[in-house]
N, C-alpha and C. Protein backbone atom coordinates (compact mmCIF):
# COMPACT_ATOMS: atom_id res chain seq x y z
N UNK A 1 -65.79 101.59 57.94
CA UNK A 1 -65.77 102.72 58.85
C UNK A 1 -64.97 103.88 58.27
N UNK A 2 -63.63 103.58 57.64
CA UNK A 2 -63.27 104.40 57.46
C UNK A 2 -63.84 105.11 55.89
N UNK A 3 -64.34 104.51 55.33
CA UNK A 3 -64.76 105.05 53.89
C UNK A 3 -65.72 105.66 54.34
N UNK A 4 -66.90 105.34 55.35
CA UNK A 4 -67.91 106.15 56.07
C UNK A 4 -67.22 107.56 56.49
N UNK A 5 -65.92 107.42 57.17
CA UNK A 5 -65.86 109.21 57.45
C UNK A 5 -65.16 109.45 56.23
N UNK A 6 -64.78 109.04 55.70
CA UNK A 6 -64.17 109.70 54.16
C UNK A 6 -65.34 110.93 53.50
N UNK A 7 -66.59 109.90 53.82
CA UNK A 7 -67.65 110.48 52.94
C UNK A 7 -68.21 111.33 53.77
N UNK A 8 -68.51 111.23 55.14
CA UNK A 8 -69.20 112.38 56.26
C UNK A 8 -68.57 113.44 56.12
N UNK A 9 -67.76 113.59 56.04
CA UNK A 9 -66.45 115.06 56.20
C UNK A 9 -66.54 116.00 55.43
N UNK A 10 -66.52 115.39 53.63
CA UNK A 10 -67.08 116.82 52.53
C UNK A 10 -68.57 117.22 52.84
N UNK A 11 -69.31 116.16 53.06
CA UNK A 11 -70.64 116.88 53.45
C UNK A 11 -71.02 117.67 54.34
N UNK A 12 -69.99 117.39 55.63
CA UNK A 12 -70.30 118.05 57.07
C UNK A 12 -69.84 119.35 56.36
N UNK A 13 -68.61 119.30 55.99
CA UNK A 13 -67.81 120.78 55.44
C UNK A 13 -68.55 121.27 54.87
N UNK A 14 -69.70 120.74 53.99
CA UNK A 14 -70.20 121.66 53.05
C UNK A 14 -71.73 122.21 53.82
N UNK A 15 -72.02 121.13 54.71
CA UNK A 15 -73.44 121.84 55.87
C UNK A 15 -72.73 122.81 56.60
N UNK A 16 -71.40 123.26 57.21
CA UNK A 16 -70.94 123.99 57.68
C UNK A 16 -70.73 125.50 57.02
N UNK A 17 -70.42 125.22 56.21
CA UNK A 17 -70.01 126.06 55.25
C UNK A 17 -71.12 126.92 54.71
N UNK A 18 -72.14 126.71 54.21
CA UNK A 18 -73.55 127.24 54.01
C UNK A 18 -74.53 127.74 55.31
N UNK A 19 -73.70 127.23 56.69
CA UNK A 19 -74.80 127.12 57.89
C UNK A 19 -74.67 128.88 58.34
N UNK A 20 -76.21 129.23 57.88
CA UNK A 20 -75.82 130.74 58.67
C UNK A 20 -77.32 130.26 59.05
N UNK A 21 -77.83 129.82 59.56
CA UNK A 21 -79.09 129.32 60.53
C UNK A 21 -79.85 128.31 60.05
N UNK A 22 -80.75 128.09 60.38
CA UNK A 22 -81.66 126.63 60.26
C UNK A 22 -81.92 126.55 59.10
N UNK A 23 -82.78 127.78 58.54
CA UNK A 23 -83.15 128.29 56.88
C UNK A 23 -82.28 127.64 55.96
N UNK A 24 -80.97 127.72 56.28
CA UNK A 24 -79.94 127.97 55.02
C UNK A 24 -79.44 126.05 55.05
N UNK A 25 -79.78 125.06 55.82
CA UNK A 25 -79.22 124.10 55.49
C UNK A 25 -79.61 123.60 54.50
N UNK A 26 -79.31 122.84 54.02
CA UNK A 26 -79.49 122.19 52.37
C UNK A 26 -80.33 120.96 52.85
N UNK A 27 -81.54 120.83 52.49
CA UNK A 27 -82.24 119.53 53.40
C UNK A 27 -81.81 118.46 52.33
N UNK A 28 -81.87 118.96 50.67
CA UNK A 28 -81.09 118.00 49.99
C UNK A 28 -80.26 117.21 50.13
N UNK A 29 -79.11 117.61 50.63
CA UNK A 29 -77.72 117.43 50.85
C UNK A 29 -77.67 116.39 52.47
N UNK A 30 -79.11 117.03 53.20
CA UNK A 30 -78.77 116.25 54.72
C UNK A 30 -79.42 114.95 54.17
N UNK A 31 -80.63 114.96 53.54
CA UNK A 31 -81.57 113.77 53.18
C UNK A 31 -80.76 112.35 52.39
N UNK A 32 -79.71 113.44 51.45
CA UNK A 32 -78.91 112.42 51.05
C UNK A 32 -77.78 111.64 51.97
N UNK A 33 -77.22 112.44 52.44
CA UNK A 33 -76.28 111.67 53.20
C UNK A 33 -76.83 111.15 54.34
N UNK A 34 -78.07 111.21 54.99
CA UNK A 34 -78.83 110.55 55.61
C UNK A 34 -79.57 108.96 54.73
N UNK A 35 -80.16 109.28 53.78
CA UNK A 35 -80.35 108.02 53.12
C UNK A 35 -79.03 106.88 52.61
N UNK A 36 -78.20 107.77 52.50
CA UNK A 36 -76.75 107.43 52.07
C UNK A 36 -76.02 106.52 53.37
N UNK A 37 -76.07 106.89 54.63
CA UNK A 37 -75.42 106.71 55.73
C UNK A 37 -76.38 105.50 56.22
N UNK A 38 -77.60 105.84 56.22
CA UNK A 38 -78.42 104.25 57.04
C UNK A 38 -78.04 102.99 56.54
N UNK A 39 -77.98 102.74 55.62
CA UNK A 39 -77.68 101.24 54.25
C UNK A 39 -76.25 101.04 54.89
N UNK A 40 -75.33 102.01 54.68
CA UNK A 40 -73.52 101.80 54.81
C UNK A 40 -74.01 101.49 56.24
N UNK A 41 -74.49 102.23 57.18
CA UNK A 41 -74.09 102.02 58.79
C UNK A 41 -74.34 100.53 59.11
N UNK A 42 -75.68 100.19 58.72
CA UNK A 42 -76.49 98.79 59.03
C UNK A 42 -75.76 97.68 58.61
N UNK A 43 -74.68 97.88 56.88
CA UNK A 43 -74.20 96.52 56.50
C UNK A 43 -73.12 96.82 57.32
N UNK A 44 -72.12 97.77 57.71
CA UNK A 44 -70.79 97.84 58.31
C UNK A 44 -71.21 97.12 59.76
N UNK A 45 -72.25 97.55 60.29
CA UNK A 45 -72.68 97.20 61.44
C UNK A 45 -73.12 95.44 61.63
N UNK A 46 -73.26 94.97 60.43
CA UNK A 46 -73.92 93.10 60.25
C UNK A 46 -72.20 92.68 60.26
N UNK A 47 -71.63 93.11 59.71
CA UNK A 47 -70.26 93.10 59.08
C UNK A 47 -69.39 92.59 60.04
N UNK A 48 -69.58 93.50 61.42
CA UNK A 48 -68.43 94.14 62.35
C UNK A 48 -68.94 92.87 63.13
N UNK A 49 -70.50 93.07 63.17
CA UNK A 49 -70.79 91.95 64.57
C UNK A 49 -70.55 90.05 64.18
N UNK A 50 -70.32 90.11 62.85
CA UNK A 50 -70.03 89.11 62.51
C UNK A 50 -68.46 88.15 62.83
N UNK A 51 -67.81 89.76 62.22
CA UNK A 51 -66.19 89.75 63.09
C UNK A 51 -65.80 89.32 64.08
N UNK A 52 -67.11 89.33 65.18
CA UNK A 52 -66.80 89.35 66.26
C UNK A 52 -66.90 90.62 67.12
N UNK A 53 -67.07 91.71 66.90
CA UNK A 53 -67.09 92.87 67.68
C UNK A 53 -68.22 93.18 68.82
N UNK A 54 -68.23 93.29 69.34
CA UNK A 54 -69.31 93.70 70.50
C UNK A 54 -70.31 95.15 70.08
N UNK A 55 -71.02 95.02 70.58
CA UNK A 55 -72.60 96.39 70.08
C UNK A 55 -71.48 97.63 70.77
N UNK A 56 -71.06 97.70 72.30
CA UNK A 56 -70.28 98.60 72.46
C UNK A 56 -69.49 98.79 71.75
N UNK A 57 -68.52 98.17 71.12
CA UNK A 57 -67.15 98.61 70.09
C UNK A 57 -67.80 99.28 68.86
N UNK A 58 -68.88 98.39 68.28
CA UNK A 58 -69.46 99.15 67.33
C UNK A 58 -70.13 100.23 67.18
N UNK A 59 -70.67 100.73 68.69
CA UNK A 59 -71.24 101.97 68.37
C UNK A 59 -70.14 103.11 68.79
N UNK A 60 -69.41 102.63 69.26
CA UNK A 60 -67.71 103.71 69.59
C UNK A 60 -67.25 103.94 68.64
N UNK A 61 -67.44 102.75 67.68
CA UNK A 61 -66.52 103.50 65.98
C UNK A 61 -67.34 104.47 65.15
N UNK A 62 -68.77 104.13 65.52
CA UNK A 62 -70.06 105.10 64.68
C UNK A 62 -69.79 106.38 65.27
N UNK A 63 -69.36 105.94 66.62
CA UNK A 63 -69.52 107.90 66.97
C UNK A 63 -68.33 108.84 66.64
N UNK A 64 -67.36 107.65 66.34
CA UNK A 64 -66.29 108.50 65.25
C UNK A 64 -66.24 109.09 64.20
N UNK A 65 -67.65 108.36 63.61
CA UNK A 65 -68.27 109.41 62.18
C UNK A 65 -68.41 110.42 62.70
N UNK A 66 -69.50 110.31 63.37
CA UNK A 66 -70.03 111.32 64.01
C UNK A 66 -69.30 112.77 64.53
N UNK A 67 -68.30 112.28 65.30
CA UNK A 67 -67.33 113.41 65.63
C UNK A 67 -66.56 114.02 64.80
N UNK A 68 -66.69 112.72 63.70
CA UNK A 68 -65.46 113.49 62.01
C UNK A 68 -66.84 114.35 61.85
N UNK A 69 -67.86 113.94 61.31
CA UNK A 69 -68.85 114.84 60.92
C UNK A 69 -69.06 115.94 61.20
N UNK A 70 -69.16 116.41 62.66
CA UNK A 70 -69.34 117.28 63.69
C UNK A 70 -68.10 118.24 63.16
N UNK A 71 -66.88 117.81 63.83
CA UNK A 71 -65.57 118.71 63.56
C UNK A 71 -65.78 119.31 62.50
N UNK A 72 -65.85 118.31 61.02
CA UNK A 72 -65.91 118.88 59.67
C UNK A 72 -66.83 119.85 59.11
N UNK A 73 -68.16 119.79 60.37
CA UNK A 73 -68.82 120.96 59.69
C UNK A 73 -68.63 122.12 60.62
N UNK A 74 -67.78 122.42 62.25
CA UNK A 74 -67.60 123.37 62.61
C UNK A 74 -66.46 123.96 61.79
N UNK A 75 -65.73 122.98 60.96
CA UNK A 75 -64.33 123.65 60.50
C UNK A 75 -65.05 124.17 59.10
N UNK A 76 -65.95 123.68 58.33
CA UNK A 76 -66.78 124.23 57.56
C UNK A 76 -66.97 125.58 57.53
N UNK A 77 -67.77 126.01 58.64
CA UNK A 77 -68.16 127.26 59.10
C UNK A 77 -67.31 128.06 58.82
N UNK A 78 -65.82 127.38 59.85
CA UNK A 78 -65.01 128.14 60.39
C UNK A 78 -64.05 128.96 59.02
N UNK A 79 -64.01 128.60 58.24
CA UNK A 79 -62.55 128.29 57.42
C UNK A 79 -63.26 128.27 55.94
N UNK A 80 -64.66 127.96 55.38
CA UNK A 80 -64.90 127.87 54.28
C UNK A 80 -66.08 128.88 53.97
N UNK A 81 -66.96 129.28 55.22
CA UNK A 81 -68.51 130.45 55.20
C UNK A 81 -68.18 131.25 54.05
N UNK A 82 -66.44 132.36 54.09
CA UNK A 82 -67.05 133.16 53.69
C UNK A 82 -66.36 133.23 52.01
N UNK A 83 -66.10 131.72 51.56
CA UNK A 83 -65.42 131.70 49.92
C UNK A 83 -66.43 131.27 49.24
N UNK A 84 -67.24 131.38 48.12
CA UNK A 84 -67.84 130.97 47.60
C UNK A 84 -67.31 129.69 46.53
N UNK A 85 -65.69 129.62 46.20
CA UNK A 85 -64.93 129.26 45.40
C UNK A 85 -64.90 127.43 46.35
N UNK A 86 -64.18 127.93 47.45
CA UNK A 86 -64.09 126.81 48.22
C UNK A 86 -65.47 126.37 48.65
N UNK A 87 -66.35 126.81 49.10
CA UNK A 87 -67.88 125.71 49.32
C UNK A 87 -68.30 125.32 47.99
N UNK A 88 -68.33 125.74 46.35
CA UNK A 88 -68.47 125.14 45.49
C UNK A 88 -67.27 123.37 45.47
N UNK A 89 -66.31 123.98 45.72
CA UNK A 89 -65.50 122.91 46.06
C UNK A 89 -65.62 121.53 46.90
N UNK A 90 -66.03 121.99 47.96
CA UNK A 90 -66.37 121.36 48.64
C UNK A 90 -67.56 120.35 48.83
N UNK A 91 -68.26 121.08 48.14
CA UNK A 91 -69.93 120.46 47.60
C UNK A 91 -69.77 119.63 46.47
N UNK A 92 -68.70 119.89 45.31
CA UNK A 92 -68.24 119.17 44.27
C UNK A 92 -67.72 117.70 45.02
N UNK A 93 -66.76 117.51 46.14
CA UNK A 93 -66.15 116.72 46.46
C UNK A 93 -66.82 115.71 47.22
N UNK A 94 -68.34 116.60 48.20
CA UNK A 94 -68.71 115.92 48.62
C UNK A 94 -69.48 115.35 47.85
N UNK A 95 -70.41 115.68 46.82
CA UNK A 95 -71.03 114.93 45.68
C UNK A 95 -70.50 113.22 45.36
N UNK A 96 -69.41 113.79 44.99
CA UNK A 96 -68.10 112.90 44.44
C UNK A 96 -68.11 111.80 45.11
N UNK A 97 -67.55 112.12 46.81
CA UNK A 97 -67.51 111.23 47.78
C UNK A 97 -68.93 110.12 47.57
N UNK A 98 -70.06 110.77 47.64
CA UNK A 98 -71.57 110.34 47.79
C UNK A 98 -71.48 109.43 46.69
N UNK A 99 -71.33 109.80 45.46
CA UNK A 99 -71.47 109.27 44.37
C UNK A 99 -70.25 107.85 44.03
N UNK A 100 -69.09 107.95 45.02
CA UNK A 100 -67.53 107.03 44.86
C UNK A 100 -69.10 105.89 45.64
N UNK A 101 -69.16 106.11 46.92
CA UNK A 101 -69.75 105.72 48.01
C UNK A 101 -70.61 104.80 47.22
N UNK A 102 -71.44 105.14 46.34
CA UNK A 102 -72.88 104.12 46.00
C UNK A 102 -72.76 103.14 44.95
N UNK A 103 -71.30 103.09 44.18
CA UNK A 103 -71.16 102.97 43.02
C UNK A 103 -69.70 101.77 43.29
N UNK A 104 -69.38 102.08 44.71
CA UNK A 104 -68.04 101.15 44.84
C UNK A 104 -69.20 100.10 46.34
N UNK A 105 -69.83 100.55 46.96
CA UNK A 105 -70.19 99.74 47.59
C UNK A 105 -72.24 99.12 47.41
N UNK A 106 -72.58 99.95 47.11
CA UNK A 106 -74.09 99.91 47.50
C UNK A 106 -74.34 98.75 46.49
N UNK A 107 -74.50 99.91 44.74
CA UNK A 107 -74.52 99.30 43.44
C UNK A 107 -74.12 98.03 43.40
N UNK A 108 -73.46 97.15 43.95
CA UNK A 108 -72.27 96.20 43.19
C UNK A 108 -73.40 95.09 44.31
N UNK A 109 -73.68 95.26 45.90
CA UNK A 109 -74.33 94.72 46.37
C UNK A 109 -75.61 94.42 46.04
N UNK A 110 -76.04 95.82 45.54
CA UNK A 110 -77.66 95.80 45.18
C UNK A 110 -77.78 94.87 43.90
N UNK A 111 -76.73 94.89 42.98
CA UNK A 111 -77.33 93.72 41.48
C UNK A 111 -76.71 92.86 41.86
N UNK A 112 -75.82 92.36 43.09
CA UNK A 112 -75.55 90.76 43.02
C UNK A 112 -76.97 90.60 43.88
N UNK A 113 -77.66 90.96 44.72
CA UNK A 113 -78.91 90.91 45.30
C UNK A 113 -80.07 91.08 44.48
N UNK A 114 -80.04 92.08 44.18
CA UNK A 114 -80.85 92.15 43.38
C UNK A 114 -81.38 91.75 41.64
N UNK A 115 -80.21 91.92 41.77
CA UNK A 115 -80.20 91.69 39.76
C UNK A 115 -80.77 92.63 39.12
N UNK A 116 -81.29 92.64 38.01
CA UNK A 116 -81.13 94.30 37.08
C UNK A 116 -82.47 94.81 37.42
N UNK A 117 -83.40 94.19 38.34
CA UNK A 117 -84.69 95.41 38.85
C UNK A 117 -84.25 96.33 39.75
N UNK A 118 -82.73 96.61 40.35
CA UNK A 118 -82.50 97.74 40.50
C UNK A 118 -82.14 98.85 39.66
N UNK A 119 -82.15 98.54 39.03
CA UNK A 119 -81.64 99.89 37.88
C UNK A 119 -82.66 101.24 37.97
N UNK A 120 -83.92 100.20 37.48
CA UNK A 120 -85.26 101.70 37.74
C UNK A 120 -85.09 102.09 39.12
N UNK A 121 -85.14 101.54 39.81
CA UNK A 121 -84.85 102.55 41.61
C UNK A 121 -83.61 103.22 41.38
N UNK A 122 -82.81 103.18 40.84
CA UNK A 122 -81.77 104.00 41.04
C UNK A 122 -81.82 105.22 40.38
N UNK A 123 -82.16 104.70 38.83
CA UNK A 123 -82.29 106.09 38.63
C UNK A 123 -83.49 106.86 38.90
N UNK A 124 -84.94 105.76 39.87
CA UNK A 124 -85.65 107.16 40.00
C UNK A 124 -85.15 107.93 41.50
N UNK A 125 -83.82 107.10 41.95
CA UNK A 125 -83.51 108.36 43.19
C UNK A 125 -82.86 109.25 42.72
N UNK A 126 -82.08 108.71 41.50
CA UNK A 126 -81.28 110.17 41.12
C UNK A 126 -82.42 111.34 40.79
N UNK A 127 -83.11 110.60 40.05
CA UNK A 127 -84.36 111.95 39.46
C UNK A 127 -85.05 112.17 40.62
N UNK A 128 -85.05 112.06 41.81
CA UNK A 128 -85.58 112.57 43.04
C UNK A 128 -84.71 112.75 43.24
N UNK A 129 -83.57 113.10 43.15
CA UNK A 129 -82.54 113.82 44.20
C UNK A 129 -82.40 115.06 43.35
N UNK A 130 -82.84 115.01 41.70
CA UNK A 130 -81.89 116.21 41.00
C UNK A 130 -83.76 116.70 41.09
N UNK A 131 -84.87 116.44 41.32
CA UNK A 131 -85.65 116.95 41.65
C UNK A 131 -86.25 117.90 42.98
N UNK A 132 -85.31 117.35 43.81
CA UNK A 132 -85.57 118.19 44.93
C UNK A 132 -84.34 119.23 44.98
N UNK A 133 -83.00 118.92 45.05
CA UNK A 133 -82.38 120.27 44.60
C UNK A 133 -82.74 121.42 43.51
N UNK A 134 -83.38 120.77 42.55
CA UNK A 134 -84.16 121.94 41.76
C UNK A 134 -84.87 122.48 42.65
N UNK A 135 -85.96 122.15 43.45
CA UNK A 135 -87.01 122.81 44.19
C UNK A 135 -86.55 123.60 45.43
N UNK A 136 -85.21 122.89 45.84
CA UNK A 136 -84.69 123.65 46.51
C UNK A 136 -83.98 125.08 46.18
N UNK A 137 -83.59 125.02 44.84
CA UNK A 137 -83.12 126.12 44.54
C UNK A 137 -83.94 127.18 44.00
N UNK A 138 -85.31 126.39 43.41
CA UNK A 138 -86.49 127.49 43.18
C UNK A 138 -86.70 128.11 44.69
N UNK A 139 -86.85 127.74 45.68
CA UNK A 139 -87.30 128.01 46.68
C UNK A 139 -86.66 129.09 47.82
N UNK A 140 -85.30 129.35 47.36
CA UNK A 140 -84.13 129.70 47.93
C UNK A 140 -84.31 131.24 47.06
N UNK A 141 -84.53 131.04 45.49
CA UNK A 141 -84.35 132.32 44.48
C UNK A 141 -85.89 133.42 45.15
């Protein structure tokens, strides 16, 4: 849970930060931390109920992402819209976060599960991810 809002927060900051209407969100950036967030939510969620936790407790801690998320991208807006210095920053970190995120938890699950036929899926999401921010940025120029 808590490495989940670790990672919601640079991203929210950085959807905040870019948000001057619908146009301007980065669908890149949401798609990822959307593909990014379903996998983490679902095992934290097998995880928790295993613990012992109840569906109510568990969806009370999800909506704590949620509200980190939320806050982090009104404070986005608020505090980062108009630096170009700091939303590069911020987009760097959230990268970072995304990238700590798949590589300390996903990766390590996916080849004890999987074994080395994950490798080609991985890197063809990277090359779909550095493929659609290209298109996004053709599309933007």
């Amino acid at each position: 849970m808590f490495g989940n809002i670790l990672d919601t927060i640079p991203g929210c900051l950085v959807i905040g930060a870019k948000f001057s209407g619908f146009e301007s969100l980065s669908m890149t950036l949401i798609i990822g931390m959307f593909l990014g967030g379903i996998p983490e939510a679902a095992a934290s969620a097998t995880m928790l109920r295993r613990a012992g936790y109840n569906a109510r407790t568990i969806f009370l801690l999800w909506s704590t992402v949620l509200l980190a998320g939320v806050a982090a991208a009104i404070a986005g807006r608020l505090a980062i819209s108009g630096s170009a210095t700091e939303a590069v920053l911020a987009q760097a970190v959230a990268g970072g976060a995304i990238l700590a995120l798949v590589t300390h938890a996903m990766i390590p699950e996916a080849l004890h599960k999987g074994g080395s036929g994950i490798v080609l899926p991985v890197v063809g999401g990277f090359l779909l991810a550095l493929y659609l921010s290209l298109l996004e940025t053709a599309l933007v120029l």
